[in-house]
PDB file of N, CA and C in Angstrom:
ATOM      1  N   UNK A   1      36.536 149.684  38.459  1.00  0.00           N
ATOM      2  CA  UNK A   1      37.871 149.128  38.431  1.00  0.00           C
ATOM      3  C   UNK A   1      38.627 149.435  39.726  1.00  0.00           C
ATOM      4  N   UNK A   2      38.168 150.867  40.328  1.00  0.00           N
ATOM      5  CA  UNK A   2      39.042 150.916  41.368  1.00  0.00           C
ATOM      6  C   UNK A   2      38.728 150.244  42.631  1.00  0.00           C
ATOM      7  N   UNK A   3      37.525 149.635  42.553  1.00  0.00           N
ATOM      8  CA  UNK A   3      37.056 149.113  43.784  1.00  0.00           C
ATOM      9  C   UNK A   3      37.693 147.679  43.774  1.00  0.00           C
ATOM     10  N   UNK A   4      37.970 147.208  42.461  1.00  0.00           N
ATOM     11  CA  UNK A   4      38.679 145.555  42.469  1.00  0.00           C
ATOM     12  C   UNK A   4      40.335 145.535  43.156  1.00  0.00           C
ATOM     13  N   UNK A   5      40.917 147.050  42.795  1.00  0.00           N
ATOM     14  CA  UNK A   5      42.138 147.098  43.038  1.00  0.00           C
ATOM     15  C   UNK A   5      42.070 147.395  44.990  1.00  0.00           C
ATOM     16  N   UNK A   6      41.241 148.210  45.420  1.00  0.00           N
ATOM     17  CA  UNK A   6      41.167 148.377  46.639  1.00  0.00           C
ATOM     18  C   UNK A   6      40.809 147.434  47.619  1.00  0.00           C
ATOM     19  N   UNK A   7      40.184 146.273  46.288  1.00  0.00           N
ATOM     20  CA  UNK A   7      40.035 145.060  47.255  1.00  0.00           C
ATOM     21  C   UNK A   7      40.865 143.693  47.510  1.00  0.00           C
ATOM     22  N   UNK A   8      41.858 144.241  46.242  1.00  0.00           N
ATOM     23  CA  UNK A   8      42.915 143.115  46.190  1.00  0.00           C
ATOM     24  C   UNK A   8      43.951 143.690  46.972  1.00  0.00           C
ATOM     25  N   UNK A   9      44.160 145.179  47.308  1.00  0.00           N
ATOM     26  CA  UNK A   9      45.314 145.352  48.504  1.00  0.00           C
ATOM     27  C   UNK A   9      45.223 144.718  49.605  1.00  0.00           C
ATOM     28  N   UNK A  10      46.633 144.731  49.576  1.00  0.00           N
ATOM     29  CA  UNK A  10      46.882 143.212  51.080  1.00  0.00           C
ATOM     30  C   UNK A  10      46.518 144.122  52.328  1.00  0.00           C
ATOM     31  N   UNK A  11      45.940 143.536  53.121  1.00  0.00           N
ATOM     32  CA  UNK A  11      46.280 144.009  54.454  1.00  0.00           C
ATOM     33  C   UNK A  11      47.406 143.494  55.378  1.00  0.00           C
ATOM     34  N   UNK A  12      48.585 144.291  55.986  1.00  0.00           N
ATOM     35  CA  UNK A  12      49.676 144.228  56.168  1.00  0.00           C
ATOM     36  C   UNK A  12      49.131 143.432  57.321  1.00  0.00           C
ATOM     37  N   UNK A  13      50.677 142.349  57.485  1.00  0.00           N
ATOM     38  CA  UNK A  13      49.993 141.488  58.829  1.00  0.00           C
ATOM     39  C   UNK A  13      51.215 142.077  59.674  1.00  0.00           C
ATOM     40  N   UNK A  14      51.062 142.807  60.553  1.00  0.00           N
ATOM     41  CA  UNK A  14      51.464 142.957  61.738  1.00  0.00           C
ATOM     42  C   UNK A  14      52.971 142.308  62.125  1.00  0.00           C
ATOM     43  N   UNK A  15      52.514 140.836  62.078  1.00  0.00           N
ATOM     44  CA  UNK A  15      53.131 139.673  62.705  1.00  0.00           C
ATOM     45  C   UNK A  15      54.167 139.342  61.397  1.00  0.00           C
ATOM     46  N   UNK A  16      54.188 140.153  60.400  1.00  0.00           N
ATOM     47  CA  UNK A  16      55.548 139.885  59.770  1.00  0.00           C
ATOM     48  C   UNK A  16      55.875 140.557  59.585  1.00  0.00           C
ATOM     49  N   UNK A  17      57.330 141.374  60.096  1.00  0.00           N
ATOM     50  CA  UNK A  17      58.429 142.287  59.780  1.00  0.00           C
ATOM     51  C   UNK A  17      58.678 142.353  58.366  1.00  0.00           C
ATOM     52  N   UNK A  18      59.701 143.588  58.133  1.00  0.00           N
ATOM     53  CA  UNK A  18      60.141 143.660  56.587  1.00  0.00           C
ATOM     54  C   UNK A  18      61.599 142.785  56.825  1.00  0.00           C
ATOM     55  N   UNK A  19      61.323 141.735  56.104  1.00  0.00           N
ATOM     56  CA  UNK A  19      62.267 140.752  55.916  1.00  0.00           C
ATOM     57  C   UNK A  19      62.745 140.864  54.875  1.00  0.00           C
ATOM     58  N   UNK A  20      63.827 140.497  54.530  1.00  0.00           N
ATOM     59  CA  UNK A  20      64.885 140.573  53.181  1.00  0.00           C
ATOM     60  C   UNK A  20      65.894 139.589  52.651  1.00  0.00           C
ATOM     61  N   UNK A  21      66.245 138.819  51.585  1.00  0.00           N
ATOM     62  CA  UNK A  21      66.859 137.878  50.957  1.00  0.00           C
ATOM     63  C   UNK A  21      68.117 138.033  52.050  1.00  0.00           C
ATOM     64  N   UNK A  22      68.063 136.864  52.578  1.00  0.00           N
ATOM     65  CA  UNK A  22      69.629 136.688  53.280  1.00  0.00           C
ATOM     66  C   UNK A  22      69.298 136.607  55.062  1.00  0.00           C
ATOM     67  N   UNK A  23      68.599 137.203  55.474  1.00  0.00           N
ATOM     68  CA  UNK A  23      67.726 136.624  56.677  1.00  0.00           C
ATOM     69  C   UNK A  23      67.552 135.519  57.279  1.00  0.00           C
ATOM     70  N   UNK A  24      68.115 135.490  58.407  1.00  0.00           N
ATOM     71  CA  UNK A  24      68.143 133.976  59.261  1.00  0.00           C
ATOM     72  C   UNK A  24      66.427 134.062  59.814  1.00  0.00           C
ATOM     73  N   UNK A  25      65.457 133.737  59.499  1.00  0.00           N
ATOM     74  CA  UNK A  25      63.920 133.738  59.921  1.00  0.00           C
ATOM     75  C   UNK A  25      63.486 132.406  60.723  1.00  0.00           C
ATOM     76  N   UNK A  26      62.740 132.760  61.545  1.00  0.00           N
ATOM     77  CA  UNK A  26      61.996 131.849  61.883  1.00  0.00           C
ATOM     78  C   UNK A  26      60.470 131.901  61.665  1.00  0.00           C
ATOM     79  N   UNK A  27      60.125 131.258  60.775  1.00  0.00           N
ATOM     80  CA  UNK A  27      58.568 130.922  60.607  1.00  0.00           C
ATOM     81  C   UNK A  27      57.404 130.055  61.610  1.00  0.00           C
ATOM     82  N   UNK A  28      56.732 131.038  62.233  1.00  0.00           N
ATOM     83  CA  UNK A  28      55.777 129.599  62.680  1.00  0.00           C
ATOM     84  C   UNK A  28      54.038 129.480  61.736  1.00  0.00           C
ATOM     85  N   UNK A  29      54.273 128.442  61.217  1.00  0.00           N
ATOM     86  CA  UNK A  29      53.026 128.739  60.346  1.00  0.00           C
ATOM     87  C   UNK A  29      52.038 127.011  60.993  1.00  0.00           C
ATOM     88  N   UNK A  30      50.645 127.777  61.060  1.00  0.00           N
ATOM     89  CA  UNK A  30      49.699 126.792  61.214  1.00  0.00           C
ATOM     90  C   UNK A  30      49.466 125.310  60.172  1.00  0.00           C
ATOM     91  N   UNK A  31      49.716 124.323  60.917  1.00  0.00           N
ATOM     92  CA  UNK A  31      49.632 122.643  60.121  1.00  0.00           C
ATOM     93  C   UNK A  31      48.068 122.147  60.443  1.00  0.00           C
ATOM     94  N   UNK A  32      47.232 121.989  59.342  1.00  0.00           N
ATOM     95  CA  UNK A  32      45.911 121.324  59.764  1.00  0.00           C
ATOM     96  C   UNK A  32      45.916 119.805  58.989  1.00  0.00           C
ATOM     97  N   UNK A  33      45.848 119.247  60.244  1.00  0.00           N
ATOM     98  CA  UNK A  33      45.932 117.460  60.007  1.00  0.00           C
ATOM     99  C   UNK A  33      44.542 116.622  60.596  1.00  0.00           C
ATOM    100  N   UNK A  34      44.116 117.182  59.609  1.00  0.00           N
ATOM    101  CA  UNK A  34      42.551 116.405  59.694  1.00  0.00           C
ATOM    102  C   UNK A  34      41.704 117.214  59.772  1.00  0.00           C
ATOM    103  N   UNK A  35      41.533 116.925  61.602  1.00  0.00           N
ATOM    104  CA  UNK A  35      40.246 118.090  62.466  1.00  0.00           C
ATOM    105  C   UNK A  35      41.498 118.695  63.202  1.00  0.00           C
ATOM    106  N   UNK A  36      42.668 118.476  63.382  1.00  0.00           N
ATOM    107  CA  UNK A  36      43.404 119.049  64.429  1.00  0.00           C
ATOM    108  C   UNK A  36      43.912 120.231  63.936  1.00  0.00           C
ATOM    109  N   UNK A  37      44.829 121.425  64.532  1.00  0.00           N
ATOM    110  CA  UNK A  37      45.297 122.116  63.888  1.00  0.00           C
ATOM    111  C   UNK A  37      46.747 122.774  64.805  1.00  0.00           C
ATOM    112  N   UNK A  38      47.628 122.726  64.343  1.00  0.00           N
ATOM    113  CA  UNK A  38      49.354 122.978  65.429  1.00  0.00           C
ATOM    114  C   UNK A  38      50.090 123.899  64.480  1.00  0.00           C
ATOM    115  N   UNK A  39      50.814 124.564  65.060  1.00  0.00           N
ATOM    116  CA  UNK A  39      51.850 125.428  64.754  1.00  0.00           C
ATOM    117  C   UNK A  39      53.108 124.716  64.268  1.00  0.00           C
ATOM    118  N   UNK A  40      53.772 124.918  63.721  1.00  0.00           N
ATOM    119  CA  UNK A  40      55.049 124.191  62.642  1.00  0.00           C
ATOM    120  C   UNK A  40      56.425 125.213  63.063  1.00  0.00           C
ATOM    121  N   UNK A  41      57.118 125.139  63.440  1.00  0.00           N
ATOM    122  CA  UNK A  41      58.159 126.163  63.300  1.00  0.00           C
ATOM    123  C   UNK A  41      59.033 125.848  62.217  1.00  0.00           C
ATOM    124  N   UNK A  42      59.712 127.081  60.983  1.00  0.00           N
ATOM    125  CA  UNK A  42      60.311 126.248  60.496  1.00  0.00           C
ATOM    126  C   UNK A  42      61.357 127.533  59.701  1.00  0.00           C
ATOM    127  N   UNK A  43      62.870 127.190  60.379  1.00  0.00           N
ATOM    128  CA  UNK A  43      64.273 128.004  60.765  1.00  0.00           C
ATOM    129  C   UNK A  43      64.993 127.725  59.034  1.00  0.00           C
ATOM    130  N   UNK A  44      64.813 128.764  59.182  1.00  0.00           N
ATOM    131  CA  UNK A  44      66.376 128.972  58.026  1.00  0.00           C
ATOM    132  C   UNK A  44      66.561 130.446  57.211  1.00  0.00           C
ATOM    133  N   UNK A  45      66.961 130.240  55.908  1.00  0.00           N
ATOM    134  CA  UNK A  45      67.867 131.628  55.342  1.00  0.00           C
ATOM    135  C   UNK A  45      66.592 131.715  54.265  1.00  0.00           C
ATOM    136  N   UNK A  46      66.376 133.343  54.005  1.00  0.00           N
ATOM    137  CA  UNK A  46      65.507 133.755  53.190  1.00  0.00           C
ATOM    138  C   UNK A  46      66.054 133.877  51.725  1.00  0.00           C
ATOM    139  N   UNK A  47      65.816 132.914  50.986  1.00  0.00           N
ATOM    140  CA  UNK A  47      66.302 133.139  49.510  1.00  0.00           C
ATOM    141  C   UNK A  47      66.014 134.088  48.410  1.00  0.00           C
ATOM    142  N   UNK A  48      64.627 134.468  49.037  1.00  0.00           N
ATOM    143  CA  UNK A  48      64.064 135.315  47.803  1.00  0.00           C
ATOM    144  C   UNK A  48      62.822 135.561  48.291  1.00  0.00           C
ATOM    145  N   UNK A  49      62.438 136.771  47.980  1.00  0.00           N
ATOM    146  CA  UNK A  49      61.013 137.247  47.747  1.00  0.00           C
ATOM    147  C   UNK A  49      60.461 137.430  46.354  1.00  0.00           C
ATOM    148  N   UNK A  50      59.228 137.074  46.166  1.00  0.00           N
ATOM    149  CA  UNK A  50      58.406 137.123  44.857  1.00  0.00           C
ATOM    150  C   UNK A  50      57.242 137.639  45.028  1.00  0.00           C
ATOM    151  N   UNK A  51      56.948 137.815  43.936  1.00  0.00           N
ATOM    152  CA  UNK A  51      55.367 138.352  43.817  1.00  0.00           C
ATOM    153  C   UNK A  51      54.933 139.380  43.886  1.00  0.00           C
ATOM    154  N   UNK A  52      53.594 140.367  43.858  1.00  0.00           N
ATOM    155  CA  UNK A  52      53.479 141.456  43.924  1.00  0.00           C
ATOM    156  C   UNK A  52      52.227 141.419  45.057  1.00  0.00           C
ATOM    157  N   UNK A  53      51.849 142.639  45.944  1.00  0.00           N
ATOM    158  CA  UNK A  53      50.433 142.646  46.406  1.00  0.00           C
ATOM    159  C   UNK A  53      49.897 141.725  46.827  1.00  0.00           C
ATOM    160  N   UNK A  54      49.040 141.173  46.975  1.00  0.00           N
ATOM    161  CA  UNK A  54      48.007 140.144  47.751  1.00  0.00           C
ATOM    162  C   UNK A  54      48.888 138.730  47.379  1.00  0.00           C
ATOM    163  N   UNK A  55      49.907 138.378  46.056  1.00  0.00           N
ATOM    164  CA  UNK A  55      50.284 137.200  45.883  1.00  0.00           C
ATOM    165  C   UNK A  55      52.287 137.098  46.227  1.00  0.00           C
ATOM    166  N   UNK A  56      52.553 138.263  47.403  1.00  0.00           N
ATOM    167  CA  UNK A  56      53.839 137.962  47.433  1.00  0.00           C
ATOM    168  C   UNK A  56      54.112 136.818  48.324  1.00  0.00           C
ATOM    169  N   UNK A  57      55.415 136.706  48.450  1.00  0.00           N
ATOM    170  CA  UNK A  57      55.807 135.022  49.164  1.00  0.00           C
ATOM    171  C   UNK A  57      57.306 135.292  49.198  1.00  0.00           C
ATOM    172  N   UNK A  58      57.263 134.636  50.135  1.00  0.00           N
ATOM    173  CA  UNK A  58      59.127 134.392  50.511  1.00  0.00           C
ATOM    174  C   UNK A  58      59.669 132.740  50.293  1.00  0.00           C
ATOM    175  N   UNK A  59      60.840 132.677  50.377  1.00  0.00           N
ATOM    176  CA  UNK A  59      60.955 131.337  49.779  1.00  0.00           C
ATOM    177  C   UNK A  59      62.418 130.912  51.275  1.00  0.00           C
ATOM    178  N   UNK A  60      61.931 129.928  52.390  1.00  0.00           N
ATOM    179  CA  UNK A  60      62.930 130.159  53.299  1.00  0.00           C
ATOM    180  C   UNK A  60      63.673 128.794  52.770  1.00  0.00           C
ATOM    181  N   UNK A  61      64.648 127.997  53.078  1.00  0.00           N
ATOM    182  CA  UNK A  61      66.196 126.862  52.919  1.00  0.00           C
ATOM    183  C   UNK A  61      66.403 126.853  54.164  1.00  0.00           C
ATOM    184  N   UNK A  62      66.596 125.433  54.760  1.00  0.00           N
ATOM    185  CA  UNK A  62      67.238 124.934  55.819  1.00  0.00           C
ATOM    186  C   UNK A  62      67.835 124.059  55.486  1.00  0.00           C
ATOM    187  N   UNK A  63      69.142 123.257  56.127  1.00  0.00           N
ATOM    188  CA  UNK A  63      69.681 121.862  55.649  1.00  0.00           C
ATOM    189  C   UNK A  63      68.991 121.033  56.834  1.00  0.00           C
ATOM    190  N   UNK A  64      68.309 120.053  56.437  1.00  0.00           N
ATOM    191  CA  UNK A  64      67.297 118.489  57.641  1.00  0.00           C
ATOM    192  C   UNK A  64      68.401 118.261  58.165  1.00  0.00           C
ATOM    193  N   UNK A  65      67.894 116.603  58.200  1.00  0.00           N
ATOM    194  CA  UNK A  65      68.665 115.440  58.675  1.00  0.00           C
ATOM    195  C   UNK A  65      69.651 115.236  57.669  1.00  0.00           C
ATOM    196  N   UNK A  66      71.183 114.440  57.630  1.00  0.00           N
ATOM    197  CA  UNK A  66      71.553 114.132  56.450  1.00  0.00           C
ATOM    198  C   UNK A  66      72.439 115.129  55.544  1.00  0.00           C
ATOM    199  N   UNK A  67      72.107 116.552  55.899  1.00  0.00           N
ATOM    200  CA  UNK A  67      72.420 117.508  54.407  1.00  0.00           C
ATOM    201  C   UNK A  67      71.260 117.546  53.781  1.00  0.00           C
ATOM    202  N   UNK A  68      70.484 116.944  53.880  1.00  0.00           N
ATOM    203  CA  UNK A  68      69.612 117.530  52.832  1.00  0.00           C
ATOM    204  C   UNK A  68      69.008 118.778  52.346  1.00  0.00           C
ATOM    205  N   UNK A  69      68.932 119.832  52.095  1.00  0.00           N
ATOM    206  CA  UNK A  69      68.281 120.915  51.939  1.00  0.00           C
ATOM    207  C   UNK A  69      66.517 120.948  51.469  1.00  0.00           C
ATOM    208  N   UNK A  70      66.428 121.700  52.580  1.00  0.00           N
ATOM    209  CA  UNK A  70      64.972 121.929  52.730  1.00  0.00           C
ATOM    210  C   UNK A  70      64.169 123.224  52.030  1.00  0.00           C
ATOM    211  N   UNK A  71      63.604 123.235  51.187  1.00  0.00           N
ATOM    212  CA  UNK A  71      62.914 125.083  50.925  1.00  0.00           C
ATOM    213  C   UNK A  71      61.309 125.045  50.876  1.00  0.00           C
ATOM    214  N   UNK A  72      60.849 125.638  51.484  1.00  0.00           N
ATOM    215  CA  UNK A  72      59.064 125.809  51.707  1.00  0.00           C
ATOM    216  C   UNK A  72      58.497 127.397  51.361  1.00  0.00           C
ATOM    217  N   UNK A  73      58.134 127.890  50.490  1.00  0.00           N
ATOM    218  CA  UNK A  73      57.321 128.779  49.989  1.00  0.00           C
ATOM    219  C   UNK A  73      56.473 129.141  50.750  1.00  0.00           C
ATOM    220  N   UNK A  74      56.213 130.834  51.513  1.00  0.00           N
ATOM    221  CA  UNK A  74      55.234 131.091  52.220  1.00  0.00           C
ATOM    222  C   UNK A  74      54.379 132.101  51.388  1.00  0.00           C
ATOM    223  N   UNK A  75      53.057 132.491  51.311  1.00  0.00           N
ATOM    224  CA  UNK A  75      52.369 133.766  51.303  1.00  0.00           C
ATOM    225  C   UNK A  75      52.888 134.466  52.256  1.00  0.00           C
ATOM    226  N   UNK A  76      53.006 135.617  52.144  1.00  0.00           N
ATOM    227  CA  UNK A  76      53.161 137.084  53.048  1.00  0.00           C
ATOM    228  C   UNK A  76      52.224 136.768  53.773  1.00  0.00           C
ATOM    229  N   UNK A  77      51.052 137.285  53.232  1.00  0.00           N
ATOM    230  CA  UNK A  77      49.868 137.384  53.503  1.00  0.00           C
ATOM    231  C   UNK A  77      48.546 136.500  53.502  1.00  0.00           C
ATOM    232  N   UNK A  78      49.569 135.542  54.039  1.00  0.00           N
ATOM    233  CA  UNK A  78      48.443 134.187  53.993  1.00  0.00           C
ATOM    234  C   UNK A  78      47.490 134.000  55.853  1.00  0.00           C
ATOM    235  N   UNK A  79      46.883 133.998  55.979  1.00  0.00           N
ATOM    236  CA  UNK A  79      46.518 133.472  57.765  1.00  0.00           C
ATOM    237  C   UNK A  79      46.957 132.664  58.340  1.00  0.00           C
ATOM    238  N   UNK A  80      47.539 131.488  57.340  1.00  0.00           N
ATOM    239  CA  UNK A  80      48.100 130.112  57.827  1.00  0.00           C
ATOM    240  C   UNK A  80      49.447 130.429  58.443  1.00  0.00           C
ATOM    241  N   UNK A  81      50.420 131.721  58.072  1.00  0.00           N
ATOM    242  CA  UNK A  81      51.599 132.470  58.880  1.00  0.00           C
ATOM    243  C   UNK A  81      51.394 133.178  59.974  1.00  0.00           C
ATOM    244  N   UNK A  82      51.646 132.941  61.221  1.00  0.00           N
ATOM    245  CA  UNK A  82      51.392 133.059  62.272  1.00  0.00           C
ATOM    246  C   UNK A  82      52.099 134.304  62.307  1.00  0.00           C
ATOM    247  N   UNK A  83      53.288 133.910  62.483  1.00  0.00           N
ATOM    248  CA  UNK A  83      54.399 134.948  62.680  1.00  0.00           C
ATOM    249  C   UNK A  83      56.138 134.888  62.355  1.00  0.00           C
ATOM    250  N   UNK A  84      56.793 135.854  62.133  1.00  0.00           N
ATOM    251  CA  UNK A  84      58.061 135.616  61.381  1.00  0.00           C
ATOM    252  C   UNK A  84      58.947 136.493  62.652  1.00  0.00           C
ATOM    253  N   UNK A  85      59.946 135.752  62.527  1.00  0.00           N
ATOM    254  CA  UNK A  85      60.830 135.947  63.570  1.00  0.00           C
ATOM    255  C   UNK A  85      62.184 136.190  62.746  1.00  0.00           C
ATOM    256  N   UNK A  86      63.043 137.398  62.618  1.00  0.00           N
ATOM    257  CA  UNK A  86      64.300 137.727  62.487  1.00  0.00           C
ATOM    258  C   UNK A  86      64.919 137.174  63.193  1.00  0.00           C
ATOM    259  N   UNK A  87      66.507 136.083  63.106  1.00  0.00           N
ATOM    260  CA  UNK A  87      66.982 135.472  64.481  1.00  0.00           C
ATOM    261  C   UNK A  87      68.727 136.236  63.685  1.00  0.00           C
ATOM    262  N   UNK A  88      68.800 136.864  62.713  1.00  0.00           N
ATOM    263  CA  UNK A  88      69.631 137.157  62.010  1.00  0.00           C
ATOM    264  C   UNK A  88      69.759 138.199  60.466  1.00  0.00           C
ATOM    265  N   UNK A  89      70.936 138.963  60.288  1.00  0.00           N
ATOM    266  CA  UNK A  89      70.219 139.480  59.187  1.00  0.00           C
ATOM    267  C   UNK A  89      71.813 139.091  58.086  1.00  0.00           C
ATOM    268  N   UNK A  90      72.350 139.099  57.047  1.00  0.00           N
ATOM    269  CA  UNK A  90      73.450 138.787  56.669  1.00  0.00           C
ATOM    270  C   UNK A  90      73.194 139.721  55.148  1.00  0.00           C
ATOM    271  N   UNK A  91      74.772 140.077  54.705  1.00  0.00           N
ATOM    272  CA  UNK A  91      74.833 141.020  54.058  1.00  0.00           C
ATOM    273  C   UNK A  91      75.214 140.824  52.662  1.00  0.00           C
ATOM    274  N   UNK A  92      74.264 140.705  51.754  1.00  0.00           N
ATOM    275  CA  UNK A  92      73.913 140.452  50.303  1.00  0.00           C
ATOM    276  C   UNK A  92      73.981 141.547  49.445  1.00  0.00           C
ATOM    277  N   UNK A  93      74.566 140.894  48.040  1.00  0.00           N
ATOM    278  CA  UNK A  93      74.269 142.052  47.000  1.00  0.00           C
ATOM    279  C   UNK A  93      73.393 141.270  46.007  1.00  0.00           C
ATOM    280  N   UNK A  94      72.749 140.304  45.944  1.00  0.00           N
ATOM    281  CA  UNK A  94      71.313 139.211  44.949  1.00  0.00           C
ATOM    282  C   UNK A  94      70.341 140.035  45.846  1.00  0.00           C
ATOM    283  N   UNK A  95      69.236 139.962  44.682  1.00  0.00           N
ATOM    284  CA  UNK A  95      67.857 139.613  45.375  1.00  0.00           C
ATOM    285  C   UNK A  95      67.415 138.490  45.814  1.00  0.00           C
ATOM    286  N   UNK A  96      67.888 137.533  44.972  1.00  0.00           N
ATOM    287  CA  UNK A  96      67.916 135.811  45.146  1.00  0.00           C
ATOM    288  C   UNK A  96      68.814 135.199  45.267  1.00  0.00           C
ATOM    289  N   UNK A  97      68.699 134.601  46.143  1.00  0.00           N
ATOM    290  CA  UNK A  97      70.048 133.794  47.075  1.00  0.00           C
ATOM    291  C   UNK A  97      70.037 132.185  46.688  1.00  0.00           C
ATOM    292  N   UNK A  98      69.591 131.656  45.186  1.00  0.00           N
ATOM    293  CA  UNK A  98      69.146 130.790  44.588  1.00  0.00           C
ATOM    294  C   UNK A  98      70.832 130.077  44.757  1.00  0.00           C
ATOM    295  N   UNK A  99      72.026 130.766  44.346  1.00  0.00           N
ATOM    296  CA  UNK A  99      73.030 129.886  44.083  1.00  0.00           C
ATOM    297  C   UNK A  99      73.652 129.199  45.621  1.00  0.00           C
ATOM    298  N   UNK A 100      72.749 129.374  46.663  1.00  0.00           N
ATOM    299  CA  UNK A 100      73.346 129.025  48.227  1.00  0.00           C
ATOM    300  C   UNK A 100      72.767 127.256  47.805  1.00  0.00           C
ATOM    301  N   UNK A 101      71.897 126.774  46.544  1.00  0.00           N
ATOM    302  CA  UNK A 101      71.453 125.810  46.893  1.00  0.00           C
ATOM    303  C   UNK A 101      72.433 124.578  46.276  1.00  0.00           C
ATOM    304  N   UNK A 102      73.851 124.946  45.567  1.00  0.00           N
ATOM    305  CA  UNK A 102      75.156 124.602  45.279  1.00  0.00           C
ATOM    306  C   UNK A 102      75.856 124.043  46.635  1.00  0.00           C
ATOM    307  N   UNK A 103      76.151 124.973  47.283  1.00  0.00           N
ATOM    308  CA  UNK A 103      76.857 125.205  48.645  1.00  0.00           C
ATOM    309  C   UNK A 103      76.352 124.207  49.432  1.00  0.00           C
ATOM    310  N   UNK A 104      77.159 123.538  50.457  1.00  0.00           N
ATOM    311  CA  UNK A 104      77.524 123.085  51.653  1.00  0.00           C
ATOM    312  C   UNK A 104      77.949 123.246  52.769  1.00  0.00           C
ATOM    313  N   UNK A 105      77.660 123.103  54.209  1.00  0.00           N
ATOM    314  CA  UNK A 105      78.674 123.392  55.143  1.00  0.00           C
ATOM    315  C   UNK A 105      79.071 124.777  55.377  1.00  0.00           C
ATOM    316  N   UNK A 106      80.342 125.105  55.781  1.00  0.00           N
ATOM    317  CA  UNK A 106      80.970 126.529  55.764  1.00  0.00           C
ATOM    318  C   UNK A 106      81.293 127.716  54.338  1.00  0.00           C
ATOM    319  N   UNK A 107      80.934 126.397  53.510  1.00  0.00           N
ATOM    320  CA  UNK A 107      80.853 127.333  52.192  1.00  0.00           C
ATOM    321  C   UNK A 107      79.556 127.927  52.090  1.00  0.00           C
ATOM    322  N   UNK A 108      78.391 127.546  52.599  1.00  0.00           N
ATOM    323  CA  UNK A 108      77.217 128.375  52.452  1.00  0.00           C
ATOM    324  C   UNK A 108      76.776 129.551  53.066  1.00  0.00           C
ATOM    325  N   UNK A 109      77.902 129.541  54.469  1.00  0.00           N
ATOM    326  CA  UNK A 109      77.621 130.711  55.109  1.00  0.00           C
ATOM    327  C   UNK A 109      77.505 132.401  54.558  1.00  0.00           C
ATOM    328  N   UNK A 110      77.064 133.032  55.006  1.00  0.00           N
ATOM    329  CA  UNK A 110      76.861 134.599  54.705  1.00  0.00           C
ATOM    330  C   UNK A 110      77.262 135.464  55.774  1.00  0.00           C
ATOM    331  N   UNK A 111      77.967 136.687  54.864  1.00  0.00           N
ATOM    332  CA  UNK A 111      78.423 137.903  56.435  1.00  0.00           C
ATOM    333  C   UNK A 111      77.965 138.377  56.544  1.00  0.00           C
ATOM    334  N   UNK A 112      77.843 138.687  58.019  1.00  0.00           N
ATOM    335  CA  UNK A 112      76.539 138.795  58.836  1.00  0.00           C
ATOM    336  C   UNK A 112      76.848 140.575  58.750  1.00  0.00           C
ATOM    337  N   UNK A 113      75.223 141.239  58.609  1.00  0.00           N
ATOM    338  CA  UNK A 113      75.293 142.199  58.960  1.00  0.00           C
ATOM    339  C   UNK A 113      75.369 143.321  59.985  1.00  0.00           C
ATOM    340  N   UNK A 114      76.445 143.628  60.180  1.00  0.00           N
ATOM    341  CA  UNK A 114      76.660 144.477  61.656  1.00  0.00           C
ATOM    342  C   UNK A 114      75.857 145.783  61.591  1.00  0.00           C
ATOM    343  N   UNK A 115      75.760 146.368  60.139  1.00  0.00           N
ATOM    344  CA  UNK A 115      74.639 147.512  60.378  1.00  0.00           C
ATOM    345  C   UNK A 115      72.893 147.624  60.706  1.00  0.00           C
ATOM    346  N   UNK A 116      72.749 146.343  60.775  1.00  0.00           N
ATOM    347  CA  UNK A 116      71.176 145.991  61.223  1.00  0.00           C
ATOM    348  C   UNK A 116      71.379 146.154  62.969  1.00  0.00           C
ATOM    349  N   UNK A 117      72.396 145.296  63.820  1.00  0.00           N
ATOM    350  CA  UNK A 117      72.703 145.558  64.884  1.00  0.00           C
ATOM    351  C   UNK A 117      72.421 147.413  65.480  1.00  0.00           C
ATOM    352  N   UNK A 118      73.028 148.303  64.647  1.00  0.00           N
ATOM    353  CA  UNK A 118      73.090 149.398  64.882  1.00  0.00           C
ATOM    354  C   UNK A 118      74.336 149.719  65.396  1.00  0.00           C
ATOM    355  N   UNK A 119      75.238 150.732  65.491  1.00  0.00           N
ATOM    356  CA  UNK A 119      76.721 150.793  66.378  1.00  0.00           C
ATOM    357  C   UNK A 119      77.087 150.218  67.518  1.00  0.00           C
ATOM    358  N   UNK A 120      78.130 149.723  67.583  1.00  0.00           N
ATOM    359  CA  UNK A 120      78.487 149.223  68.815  1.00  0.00           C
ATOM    360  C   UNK A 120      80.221 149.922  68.828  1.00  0.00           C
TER     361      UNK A 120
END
């Protein structure tokens, strides 16, 4: 039994920081379109983390073209995630930032956290 559990621990990827619900991120995750294969970048606010061990995932929201709101589900620990980029951190009391998908405009914004900065 213990060898199934030692084999389902994730191996930490490097290339993603400890990110947290409320996080301005930038994702670049690998697109395979056919035989080809390209990098995707793709910007917005971290709503939530799920999952446990080998099956966690983050869930990022952007608004497109239009207003529309965008949300794409990553593995942590998938290969197809290249790398995660902090461009922001903002200051929450949810684990899930599910009710931002109500919001519009300047009502969706979040205050930004000055203690991630460090003193100034």
């Amino acid at each position: 039994m213990d060898d199934i559990v030692a084999s389902l621990k994730p191996e930490v990827n490097a290339n993603i920081p400890d990110i947290r619900s409320g996080d301005t991120v930038r994702v670049h995750a690998r697109i395979v379109e056919g035989e080809r294969e390209r990098t995707q970048v793709f910007q917005g606010i971290v709503l939530g983390i799920g999952g446990r061990g080998v099956g966690r995932s983050f869930t990022v929201r952007r608004i497109a073209a239009h207003g529309i709101g965008v949300e794409r589900t990553f593995l942590m620990y998938s290969p197809r995630v290249e790398r995660v980029e902090i461009l922001r951190r903002a200051k929450v009391r949810r684990k899930n930032l599910y009710y931002l998908r109500k919001y519009r405009g300047k009502a969706a914004r979040l205050k930004d956290d000055r203690s991630a900065y460090g003193a100034r």
